[in-house]
Protein backbone atom coordinates (compact mmCIF):
# COMPACT_ATOMS: atom_id res chain seq x y z
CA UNK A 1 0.00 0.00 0.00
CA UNK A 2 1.23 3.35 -0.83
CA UNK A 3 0.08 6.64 1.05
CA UNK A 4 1.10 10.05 -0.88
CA UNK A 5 0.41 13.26 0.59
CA UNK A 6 -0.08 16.80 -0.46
CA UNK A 7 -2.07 16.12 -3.54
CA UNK A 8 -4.17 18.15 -5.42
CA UNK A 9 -7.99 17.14 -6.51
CA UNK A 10 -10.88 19.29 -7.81
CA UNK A 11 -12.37 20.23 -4.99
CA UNK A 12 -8.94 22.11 -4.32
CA UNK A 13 -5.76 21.72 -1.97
CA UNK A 14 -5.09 19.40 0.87
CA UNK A 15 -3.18 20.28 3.66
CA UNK A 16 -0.34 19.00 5.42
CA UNK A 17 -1.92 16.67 7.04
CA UNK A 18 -3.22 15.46 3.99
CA UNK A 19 -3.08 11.12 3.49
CA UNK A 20 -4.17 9.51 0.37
CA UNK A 21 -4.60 5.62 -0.38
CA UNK A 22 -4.87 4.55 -3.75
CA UNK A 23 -4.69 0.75 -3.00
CA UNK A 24 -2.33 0.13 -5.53
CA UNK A 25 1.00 -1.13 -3.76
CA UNK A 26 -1.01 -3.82 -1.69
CA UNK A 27 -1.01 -7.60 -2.20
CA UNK A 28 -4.42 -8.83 -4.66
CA UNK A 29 -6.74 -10.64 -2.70
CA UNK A 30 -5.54 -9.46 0.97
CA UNK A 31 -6.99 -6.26 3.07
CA UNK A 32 -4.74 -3.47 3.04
CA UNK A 33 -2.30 -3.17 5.50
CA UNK A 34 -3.23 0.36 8.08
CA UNK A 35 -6.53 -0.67 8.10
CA UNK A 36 -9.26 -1.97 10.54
CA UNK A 37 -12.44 -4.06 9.84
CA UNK A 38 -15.10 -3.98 11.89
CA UNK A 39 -18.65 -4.85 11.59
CA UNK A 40 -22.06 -2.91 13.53
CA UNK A 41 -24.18 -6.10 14.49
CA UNK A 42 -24.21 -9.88 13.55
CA UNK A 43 -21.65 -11.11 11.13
CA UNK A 44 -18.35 -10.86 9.83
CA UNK A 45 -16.56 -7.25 9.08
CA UNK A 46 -16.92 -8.19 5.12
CA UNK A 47 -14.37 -9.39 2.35
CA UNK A 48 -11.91 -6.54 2.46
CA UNK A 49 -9.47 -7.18 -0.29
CA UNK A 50 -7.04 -5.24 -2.49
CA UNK A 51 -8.67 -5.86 -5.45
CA UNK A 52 -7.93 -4.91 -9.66
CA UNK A 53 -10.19 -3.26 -11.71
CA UNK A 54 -9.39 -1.75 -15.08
CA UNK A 55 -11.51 1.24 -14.66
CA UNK A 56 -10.14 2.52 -11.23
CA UNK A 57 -9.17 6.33 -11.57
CA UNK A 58 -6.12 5.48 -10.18
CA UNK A 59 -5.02 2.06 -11.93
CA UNK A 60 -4.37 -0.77 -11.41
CA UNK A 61 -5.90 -1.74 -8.39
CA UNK A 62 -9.11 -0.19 -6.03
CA UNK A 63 -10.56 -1.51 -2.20
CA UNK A 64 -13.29 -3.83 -2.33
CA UNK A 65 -15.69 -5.23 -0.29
CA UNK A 66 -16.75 -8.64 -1.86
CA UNK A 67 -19.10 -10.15 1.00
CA UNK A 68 -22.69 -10.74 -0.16
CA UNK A 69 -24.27 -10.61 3.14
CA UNK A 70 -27.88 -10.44 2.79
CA UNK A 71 -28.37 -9.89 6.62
CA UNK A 72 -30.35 -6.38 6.42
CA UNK A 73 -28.84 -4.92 9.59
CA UNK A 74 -25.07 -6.37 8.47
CA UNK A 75 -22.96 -3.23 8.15
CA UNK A 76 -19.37 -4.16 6.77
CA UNK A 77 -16.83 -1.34 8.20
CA UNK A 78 -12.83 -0.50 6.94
CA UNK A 79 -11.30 2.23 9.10
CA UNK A 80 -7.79 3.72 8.22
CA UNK A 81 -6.05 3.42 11.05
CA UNK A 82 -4.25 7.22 10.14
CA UNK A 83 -7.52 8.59 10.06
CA UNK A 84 -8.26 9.61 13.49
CA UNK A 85 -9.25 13.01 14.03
CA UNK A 86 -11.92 15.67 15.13
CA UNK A 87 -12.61 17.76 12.19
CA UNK A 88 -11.31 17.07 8.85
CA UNK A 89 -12.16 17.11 4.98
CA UNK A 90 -12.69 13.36 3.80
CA UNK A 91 -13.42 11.86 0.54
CA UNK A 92 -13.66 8.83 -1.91
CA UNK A 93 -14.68 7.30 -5.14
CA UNK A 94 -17.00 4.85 -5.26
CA UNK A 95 -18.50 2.34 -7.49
CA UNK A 96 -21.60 -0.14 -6.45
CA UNK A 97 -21.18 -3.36 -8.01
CA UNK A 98 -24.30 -5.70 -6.86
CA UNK A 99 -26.55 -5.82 -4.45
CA UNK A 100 -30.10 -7.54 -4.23
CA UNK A 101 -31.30 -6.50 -0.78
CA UNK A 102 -29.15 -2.96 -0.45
CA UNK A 103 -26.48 -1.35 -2.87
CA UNK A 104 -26.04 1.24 0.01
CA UNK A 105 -22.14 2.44 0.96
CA UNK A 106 -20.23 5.33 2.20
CA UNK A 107 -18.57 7.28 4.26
CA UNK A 108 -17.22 7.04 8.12
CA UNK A 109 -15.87 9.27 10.56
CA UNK A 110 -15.69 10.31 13.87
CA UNK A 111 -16.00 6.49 14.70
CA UNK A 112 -15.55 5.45 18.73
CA UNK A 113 -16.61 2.07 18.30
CA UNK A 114 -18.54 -0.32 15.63
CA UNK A 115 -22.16 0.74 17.08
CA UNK A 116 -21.15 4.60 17.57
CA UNK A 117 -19.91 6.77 14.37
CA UNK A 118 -21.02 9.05 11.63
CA UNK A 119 -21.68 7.67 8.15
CA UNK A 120 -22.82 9.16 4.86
CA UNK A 121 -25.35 7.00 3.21
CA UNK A 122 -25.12 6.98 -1.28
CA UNK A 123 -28.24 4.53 -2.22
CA UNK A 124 -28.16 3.34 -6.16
CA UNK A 125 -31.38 1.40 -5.78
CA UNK A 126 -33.47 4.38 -4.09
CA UNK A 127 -30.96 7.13 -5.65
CA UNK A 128 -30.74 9.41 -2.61
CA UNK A 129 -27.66 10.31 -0.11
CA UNK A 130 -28.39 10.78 3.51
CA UNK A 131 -26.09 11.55 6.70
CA UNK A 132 -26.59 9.07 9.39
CA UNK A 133 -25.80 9.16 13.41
CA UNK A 134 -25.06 5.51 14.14
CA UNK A 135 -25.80 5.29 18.45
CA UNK A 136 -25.75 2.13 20.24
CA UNK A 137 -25.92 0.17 17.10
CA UNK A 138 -29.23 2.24 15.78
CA UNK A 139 -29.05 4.23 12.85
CA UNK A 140 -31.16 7.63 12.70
CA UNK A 141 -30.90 9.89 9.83
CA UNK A 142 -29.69 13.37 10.28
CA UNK A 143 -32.71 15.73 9.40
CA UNK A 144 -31.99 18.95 7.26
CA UNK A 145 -34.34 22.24 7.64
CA UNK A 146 -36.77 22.91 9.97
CA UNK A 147 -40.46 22.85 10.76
CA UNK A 148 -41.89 21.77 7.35
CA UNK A 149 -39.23 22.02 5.27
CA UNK A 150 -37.42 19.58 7.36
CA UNK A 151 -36.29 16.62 4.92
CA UNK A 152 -33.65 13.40 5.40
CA UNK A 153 -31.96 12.43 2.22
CA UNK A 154 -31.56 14.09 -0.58
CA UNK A 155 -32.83 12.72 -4.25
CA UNK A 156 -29.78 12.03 -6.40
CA UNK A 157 -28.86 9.45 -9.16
CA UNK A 158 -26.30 7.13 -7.91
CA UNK A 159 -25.52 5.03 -11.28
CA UNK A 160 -24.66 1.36 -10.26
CA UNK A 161 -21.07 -0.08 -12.64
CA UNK A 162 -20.01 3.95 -12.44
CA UNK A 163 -17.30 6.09 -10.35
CA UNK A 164 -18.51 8.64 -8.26
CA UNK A 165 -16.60 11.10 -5.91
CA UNK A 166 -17.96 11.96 -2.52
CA UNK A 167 -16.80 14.13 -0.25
CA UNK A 168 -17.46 15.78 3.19
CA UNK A 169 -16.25 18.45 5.17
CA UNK A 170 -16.53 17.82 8.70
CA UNK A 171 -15.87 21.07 11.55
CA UNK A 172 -17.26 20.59 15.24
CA UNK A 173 -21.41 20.14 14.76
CA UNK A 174 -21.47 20.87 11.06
CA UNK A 175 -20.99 18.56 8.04
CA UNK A 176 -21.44 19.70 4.19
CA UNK A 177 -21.89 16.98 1.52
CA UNK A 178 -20.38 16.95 -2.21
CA UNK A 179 -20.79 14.92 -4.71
CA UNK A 180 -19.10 14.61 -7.91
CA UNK A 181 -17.81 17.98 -7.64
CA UNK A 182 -20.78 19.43 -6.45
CA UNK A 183 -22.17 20.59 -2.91
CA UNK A 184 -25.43 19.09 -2.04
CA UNK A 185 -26.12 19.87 1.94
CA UNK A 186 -25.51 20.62 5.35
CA UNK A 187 -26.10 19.43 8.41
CA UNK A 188 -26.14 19.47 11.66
CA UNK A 189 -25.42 17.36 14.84
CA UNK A 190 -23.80 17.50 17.97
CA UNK A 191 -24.01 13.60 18.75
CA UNK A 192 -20.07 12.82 18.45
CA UNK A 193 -17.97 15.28 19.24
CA UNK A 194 -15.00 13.34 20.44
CA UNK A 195 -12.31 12.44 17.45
CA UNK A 196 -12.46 9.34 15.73
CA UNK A 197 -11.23 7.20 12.82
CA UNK A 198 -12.51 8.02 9.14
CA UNK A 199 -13.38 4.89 6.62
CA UNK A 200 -15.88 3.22 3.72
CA UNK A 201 -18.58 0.82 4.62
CA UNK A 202 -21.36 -1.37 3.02
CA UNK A 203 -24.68 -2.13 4.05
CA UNK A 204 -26.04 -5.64 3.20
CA UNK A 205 -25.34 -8.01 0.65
CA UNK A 206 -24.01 -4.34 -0.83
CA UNK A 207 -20.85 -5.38 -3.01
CA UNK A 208 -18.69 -1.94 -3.68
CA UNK A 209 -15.42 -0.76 -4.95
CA UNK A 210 -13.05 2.28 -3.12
CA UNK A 211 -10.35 4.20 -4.77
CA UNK A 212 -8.48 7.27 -3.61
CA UNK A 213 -9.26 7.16 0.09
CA UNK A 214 -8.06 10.86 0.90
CA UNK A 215 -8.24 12.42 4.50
CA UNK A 216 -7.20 15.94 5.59
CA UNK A 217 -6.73 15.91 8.94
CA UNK A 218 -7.77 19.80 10.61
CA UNK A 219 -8.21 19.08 14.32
């Protein structure tokens, strides 16, 4: 596994405590070294595997998870051990591959424990993205607005077989979502507020592909 720093990507610099992943120096068909599986609820933390995949955008290789768990609450978790912090800017691309019950995967961070973290939900089956509080095992969306115009995911196509980049900015209470370049929401939550380790996860039988893990590292 190689980790390269101060690199550059669209949504502009990262700082100097800037990590990147990009899979590619780790063995085929092992999980990458630095990293921590984990699963919230029954079952095993996944198939985490350096894996190859011709369309990666960085070749050769990408991060996949391979299980096919159709256990509904099984939540497959790989946390970069580097990744602990308190407020940072934290992104990924992402490609579903299959999934019957759930093609539902994401984003982790501020994680104490495998029943306690933050995640960012991207759905291909229902196309929407939500942020979720994870608390003793229980997931709860994070709702946006208030009175009426309160709402908890936002509609957005996620195209199963294709790359997408997601990103979020995370400072004390507040969180802004991007994707593919572009911001989507805010919200906020004052739930975890202790630092934590940053990661991907899958939902499910969800089977999904990582590249380009990147974490900036503020506080």
């Amino acid at each position: 596994m190689r980790v390269f720093a101060f690199l550059i990507i669209s949504f502009g610099w990262f700082g100097r405590n800037a990590e990147t992943v990009d899979f590619d120096g780790g063995k085929i068909g092992s999980a990458p070294q630095g990293w921590t599986l984990a699963n919230t609820h029954r079952g095993d933390p996944g198939r985490w595997m350096v894996h190859p995949d011709s369309t990666a955008p960085s070749k050769p290789n990408v991060l996949a998870q391979l299980s096919a768990d159709k256990n509904r609450a099984h939540f497959a978790l790989a946390l970069f051990d580097h990744g602990y912090c308190r407020d940072g800017d934290l992104s990924v691309n992402l490609k579903m591959i299959s999934g019957k019950a759930d093609q539902i995967a994401g984003l982790i961070w501020r994680y104490q424990d495998p029943n306690n973290y933050y995640a960012l939900y991207l759905s291909a089956i229902e196309d929407k993205i939500t942020v979720h509080k994870m608390v003793d095992g229980k997931a709860t969306a994070i709702v946006q607005g208030s009175g009426s115009g309160q709402i908890s995911a936002v509609s957005r196509r996620v195209d199963p077989q294709e790359w997408n980049l997601v990103k979020i900015q995370f400072r004390d209470a507040h969180t802004i979502v991007f994707f593919n370049h572009r911001k989507l929401f805010e919200v906020e939550d004052q739930t975890f507020v202790k630092p934590g380790k940053t990661g991907v996860w899958t939902k499910s039988d969800t089977v999904a592909y990582f590249d380009d893990f990147r974490i900036d590292k503020k506080k």
